[in-house]
Protein backbone atom coordinates (compact mmCIF):
# COMPACT_ATOMS: atom_id res chain seq x y z
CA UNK A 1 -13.81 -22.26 -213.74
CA UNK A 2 -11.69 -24.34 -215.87
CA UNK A 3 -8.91 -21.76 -215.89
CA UNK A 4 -8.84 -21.31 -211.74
CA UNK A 5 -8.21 -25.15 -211.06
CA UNK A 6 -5.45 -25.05 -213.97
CA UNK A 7 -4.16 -22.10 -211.91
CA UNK A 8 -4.16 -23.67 -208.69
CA UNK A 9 -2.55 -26.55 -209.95
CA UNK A 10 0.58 -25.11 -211.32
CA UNK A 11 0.65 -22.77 -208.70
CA UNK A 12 0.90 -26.02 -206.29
CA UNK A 13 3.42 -26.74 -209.16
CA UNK A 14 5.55 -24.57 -208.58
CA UNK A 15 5.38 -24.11 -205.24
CA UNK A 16 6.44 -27.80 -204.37
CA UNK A 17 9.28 -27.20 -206.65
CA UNK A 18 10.80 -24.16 -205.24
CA UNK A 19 12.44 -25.78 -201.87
CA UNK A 20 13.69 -29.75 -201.09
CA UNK A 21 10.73 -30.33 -198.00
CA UNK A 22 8.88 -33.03 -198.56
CA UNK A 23 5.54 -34.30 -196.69
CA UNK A 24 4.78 -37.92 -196.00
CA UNK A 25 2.71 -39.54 -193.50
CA UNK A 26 2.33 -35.63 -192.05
CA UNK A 27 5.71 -35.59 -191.17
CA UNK A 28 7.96 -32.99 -193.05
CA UNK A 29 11.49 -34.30 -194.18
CA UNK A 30 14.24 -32.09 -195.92
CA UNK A 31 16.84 -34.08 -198.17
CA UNK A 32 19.54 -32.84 -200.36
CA UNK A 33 22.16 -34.21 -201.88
CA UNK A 34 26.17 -32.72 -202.61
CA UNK A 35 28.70 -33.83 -204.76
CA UNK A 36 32.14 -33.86 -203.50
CA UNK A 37 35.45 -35.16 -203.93
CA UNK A 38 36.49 -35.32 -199.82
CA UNK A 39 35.81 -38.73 -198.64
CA UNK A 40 35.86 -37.29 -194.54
CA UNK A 41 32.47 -36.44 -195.08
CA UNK A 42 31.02 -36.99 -191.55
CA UNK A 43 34.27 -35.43 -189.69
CA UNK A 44 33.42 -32.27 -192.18
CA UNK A 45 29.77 -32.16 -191.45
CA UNK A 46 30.78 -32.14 -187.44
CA UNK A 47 33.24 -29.46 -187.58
CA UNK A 48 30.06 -27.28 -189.84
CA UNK A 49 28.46 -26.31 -186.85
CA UNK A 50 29.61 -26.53 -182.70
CA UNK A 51 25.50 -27.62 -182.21
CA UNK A 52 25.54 -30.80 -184.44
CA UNK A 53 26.56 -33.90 -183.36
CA UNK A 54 27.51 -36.96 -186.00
CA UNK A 55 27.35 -40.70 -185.19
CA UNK A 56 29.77 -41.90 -187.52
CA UNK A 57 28.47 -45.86 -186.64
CA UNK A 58 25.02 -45.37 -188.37
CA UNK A 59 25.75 -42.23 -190.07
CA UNK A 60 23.12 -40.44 -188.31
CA UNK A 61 23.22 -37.36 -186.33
CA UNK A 62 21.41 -34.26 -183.97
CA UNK A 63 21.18 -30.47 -184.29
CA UNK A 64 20.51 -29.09 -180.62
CA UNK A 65 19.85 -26.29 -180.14
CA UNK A 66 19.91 -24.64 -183.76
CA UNK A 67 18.97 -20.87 -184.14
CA UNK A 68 17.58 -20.05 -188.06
CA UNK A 69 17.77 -16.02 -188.23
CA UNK A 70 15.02 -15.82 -190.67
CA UNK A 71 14.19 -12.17 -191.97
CA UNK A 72 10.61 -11.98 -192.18
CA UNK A 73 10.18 -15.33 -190.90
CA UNK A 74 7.76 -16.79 -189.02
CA UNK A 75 7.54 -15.97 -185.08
CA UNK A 76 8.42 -19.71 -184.53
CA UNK A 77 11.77 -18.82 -185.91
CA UNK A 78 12.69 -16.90 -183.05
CA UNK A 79 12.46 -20.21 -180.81
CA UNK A 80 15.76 -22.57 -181.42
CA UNK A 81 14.89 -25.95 -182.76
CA UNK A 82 16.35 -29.69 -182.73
CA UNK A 83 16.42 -31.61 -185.66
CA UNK A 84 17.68 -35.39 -186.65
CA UNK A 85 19.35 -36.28 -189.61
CA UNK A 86 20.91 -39.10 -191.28
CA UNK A 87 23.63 -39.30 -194.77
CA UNK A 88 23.89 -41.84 -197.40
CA UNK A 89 26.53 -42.22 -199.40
CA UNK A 90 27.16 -43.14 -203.56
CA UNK A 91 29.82 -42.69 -205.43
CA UNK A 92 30.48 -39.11 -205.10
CA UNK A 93 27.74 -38.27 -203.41
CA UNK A 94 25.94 -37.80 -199.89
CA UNK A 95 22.51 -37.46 -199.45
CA UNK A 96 21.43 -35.75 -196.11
CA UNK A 97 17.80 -36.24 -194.88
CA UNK A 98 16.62 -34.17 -192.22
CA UNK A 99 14.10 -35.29 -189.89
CA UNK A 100 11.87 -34.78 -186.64
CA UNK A 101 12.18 -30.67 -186.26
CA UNK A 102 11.05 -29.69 -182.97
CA UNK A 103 11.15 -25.92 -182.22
CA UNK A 104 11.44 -25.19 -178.38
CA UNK A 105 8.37 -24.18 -176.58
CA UNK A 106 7.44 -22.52 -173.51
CA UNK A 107 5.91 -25.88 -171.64
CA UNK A 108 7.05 -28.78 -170.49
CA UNK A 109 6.22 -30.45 -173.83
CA UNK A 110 7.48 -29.61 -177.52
CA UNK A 111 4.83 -31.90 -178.84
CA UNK A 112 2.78 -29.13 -180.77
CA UNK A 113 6.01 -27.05 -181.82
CA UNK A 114 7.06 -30.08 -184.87
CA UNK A 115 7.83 -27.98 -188.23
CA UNK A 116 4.80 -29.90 -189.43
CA UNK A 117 2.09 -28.17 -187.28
CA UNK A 118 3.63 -24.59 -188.64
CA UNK A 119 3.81 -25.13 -192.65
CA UNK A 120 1.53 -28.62 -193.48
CA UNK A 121 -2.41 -27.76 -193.50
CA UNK A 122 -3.92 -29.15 -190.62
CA UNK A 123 -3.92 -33.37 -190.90
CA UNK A 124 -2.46 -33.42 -194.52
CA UNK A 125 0.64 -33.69 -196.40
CA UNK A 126 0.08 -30.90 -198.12
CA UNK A 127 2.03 -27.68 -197.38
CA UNK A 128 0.44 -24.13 -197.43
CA UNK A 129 1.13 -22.20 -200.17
CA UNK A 130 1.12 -19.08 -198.55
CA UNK A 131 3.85 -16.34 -199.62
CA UNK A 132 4.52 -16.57 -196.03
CA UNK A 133 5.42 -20.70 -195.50
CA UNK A 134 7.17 -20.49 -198.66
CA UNK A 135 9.44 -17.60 -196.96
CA UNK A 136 9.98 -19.90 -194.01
CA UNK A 137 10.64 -23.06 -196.09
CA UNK A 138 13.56 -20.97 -198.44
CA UNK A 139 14.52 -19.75 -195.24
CA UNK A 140 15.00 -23.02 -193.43
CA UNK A 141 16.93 -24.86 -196.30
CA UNK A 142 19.32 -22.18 -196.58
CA UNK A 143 20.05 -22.77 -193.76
CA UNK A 144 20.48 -26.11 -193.55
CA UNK A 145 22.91 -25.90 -196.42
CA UNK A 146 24.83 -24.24 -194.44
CA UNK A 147 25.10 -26.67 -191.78
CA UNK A 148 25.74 -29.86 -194.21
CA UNK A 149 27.43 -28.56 -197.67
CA UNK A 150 30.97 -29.45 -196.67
CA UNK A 151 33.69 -27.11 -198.05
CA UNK A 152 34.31 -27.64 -202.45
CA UNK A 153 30.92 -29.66 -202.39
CA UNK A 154 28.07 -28.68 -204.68
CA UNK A 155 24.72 -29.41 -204.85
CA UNK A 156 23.26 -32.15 -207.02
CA UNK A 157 21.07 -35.06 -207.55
CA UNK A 158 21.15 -38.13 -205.69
């Protein structure tokens, strides 16, 4: 018995450590940060993607829109999703946290299509640690690397 909850604990481990989502107050956040000489960081992260809009007064922004072609995703990947997102800056540095991503729906509501309801178990901050969410989760912060690494960035720690 011993040995199974050591299991399950590293396997939680691991699993946490394998992707940049985090859960808090069951709401599922994404942050990375980039290092990067350019200092036009916000004009760079506009011109990434025609679907992502940057307010350059409170360095925030919005993905509209946003289609994540996700082999053997989940079936919610096939819907296109909105997401909000805000950048910090130190040094050399941004920091991008990604927030509030809604996947469309078929009804007049996307209330019950927030990332959240797909990958957190049901009422907790605690993701699943199916083969299958962590698929989705990879899948998802590749690519929103795509959308905010700007050209001769690289990935780092904030």
């Amino acid at each position: 018995m011993k040995k199974i909850v050591i299991l399950l604990f590293l396997t939680g481990i691991s699993f946490a450590q394998n992707h940049h989502f985090k859960a808090e107050r069951k709401e599922v956040t994404w942050q990375m940060a980039f290092k990067t000489k350019q200092t036009d960081i916000l004009n760079l992260i506009d011109k990434n993607h025609t679907k992502i809009s940057v307010n350059k007064e409170d360095n925030s922004g919005s993905g509209h829109s946003l289609q994540c072609d996700c082999k053997k995703g989940g079936w919610y990947f096939e819907q296109s999703f909105n997401l909000n997102f805000t950048v910090e800056f130190k040094e050399d540095n941004y920091l991008v946290t990604v927030s509030e991503i809604i996947f469309d729906g078929e009804g007049e509501t996307n209330a019950n299509n927030r990332l959240e309801n797909y990958v957190l178990r049901m009422g907790q901050n605690v993701f699943h640690t199916t083969e299958k969410n962590l698929i989705n989760l990879n899948c998802l912060e590749a690519y929103f690397i795509k959308l905010f690494q700007i050209p001769e960035s690289e990935i780092t720690t904030f």
